[in-house]
N, C-alpha and C. Protein backbone atom coordinates (compact mmCIF):
# COMPACT_ATOMS: atom_id res chain seq x y z
N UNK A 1 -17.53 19.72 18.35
CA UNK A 1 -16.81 19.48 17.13
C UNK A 1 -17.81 19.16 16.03
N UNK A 2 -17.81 19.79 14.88
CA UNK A 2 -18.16 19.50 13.42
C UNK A 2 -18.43 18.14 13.06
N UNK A 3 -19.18 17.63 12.84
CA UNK A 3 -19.68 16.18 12.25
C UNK A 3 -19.48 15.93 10.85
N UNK A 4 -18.60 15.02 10.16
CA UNK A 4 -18.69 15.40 8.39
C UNK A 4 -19.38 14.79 8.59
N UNK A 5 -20.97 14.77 7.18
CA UNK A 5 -21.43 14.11 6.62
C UNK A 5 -21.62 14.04 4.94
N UNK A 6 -21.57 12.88 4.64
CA UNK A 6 -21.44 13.20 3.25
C UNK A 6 -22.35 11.83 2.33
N UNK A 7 -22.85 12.25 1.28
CA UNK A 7 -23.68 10.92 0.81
C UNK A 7 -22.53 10.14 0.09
N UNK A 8 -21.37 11.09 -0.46
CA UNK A 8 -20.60 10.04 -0.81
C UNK A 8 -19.25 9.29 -0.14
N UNK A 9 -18.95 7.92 -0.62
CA UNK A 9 -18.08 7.24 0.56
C UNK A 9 -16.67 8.35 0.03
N UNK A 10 -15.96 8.84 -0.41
CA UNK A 10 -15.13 9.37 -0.32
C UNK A 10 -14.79 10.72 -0.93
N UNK A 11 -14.25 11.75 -0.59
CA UNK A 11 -14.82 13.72 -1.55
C UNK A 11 -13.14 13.78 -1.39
N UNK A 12 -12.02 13.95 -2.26
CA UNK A 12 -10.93 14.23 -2.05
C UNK A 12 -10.73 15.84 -1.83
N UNK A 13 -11.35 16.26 -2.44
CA UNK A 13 -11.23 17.79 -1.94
C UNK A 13 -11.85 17.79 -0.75
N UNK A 14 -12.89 17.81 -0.21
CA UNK A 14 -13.36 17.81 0.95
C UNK A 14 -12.49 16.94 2.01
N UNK A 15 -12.08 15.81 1.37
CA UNK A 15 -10.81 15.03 2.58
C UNK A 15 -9.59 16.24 2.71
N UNK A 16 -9.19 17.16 1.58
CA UNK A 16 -8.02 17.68 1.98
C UNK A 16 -8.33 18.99 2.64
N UNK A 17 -9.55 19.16 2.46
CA UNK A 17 -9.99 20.71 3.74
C UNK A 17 -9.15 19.97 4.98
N UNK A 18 -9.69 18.68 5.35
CA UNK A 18 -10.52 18.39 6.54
C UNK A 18 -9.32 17.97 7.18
N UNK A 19 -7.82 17.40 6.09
CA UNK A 19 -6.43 17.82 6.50
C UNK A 19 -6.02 18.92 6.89
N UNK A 20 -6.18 20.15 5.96
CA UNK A 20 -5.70 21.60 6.35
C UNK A 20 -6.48 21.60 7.61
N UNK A 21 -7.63 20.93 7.87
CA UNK A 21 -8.26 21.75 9.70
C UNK A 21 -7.70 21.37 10.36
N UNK A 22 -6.52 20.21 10.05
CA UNK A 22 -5.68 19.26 11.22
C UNK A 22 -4.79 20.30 11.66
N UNK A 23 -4.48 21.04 10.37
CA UNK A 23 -2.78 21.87 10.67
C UNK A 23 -1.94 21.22 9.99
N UNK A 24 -2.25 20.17 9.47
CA UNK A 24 -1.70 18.97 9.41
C UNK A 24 -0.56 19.01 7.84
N UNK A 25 0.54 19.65 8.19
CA UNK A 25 1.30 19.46 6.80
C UNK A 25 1.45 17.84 5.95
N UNK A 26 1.53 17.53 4.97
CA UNK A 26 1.17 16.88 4.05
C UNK A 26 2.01 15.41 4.13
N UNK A 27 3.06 15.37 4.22
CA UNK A 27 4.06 14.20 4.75
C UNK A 27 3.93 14.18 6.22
N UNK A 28 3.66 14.72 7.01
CA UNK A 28 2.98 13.89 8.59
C UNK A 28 2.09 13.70 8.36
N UNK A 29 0.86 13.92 7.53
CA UNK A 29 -0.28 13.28 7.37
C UNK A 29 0.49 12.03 6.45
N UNK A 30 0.69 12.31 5.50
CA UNK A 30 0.79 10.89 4.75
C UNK A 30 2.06 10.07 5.73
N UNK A 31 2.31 10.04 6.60
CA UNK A 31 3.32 9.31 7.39
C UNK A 31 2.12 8.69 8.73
N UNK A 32 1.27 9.39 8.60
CA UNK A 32 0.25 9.32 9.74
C UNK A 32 -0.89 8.02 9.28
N UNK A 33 -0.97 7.94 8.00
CA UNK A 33 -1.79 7.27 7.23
C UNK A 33 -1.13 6.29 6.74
N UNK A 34 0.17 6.17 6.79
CA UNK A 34 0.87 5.18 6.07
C UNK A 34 0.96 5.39 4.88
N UNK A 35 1.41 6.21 4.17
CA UNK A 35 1.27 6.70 2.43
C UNK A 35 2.03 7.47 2.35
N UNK A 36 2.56 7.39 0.95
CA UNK A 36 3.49 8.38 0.35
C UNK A 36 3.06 9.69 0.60
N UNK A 37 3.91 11.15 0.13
CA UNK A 37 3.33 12.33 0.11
C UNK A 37 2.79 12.13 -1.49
N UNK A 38 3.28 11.29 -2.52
CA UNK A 38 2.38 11.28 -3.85
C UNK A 38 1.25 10.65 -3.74
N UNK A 39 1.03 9.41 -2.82
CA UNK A 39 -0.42 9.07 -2.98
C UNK A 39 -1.33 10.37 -2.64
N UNK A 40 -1.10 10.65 -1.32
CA UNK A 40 -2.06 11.80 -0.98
C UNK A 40 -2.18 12.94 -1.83
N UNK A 41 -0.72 13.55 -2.12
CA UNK A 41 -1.20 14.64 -3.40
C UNK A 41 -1.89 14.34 -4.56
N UNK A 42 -1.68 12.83 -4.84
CA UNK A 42 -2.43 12.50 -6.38
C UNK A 42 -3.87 12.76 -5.23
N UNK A 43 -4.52 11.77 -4.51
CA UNK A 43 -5.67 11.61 -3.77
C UNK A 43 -6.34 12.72 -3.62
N UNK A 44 -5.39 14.15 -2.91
CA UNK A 44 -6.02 15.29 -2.92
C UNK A 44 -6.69 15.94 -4.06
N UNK A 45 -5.69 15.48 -5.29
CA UNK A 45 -6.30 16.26 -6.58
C UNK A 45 -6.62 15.73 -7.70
N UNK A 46 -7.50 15.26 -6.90
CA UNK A 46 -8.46 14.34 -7.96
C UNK A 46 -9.70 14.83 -8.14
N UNK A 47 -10.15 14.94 -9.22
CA UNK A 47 -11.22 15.68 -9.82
C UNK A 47 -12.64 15.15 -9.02
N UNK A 48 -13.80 15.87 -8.76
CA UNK A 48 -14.84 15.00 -8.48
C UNK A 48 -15.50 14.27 -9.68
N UNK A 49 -15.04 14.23 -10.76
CA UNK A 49 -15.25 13.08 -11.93
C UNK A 49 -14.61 12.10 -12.20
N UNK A 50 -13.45 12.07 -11.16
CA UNK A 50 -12.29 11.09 -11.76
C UNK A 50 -11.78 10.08 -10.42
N UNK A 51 -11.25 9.03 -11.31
CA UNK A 51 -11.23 7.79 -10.15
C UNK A 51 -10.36 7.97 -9.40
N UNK A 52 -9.95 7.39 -8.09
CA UNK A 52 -8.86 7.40 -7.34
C UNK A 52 -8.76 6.24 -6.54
N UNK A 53 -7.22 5.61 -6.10
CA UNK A 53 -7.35 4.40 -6.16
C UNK A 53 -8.02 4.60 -4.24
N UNK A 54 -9.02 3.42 -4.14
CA UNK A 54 -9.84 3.15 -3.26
C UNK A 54 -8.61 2.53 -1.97
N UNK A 55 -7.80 2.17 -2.08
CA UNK A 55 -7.13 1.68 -0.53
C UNK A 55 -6.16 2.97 -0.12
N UNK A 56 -6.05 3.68 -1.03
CA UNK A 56 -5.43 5.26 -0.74
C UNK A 56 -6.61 6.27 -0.06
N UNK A 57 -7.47 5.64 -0.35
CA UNK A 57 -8.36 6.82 0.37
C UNK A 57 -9.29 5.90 1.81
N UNK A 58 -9.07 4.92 1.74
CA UNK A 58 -9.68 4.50 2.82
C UNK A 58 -8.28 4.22 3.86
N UNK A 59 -7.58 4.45 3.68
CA UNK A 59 -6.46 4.88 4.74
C UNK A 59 -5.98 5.85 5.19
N UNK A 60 -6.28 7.09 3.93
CA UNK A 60 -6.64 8.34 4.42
C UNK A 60 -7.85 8.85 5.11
N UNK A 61 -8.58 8.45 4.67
CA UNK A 61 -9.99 8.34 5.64
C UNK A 61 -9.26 8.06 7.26
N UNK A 62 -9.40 6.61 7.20
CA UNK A 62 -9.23 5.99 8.70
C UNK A 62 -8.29 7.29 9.42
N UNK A 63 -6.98 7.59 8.91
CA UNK A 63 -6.15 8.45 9.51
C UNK A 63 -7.41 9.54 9.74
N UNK A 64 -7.68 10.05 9.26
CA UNK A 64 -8.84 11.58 9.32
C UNK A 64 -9.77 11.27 10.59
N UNK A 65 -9.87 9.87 10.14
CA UNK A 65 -11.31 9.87 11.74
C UNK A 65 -10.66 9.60 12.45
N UNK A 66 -9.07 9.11 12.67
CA UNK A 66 -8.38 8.94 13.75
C UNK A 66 -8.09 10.09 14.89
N UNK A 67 -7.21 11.13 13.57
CA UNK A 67 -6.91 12.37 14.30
C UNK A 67 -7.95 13.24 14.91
N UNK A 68 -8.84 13.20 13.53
CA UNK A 68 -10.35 13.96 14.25
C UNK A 68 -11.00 13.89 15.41
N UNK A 69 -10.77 12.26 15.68
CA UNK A 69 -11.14 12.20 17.27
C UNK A 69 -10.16 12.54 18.61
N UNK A 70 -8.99 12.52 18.33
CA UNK A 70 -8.10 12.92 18.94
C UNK A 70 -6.95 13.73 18.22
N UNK A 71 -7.51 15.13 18.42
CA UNK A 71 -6.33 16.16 17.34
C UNK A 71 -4.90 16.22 17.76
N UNK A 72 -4.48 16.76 16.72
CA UNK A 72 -3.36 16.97 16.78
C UNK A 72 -2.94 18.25 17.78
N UNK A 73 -1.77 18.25 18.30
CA UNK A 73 -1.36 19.63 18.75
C UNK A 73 -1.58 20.67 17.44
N UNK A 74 -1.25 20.26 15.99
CA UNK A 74 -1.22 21.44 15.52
C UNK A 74 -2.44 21.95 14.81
N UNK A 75 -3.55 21.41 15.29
CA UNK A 75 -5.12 22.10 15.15
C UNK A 75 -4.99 23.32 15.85
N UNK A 76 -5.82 24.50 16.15
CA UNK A 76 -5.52 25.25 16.45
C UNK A 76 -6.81 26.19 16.04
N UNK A 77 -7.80 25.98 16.73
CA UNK A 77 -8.54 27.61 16.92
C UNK A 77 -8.19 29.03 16.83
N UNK A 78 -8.77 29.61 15.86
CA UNK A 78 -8.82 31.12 15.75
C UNK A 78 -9.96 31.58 15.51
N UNK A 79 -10.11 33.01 16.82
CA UNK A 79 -11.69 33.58 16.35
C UNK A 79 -11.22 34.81 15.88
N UNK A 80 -12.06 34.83 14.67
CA UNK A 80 -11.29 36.52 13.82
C UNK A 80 -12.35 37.56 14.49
């Protein structure tokens, strides 16, 4: 499995790839994380210049390294 690394503590676009690799539609993630589907959509689209509130993304985080270590059924490999 893929290792993120990143210099910065939080990339909202890069957090919402790393949802789509779950499979992971958007209200079971934010139900998974404890969060609205608006926190996460604001969270997802947030500019890399612009602020976002910090306990929305460190709970989306935690959820991400949660599932990541143990996926979901709806991850799902494809070799093209």
């Amino acid at each position: 499995m893929a290792e993120y690394n990143s210099d910065a503590r939080h990339q909202p676009k890069g957090d919402h790839n790393r949802r789509i690799a779950l499979g992971m539609d958007i209200e079971v993630f934010a139900a998974e994380a404890g969060l609205t589907r608006d926190q996460v959509h604001d969270y997802e689209a947030t500019s890399i210049d612009h602020a976002f509130d910090e306990d929305v993304a460190a709970r989306y985080q935690t959820a991400l390294e949660r599932l990541e270590a143990n996926p979901p059924v709806s991850q799902t490999v494809r070799n093209q």
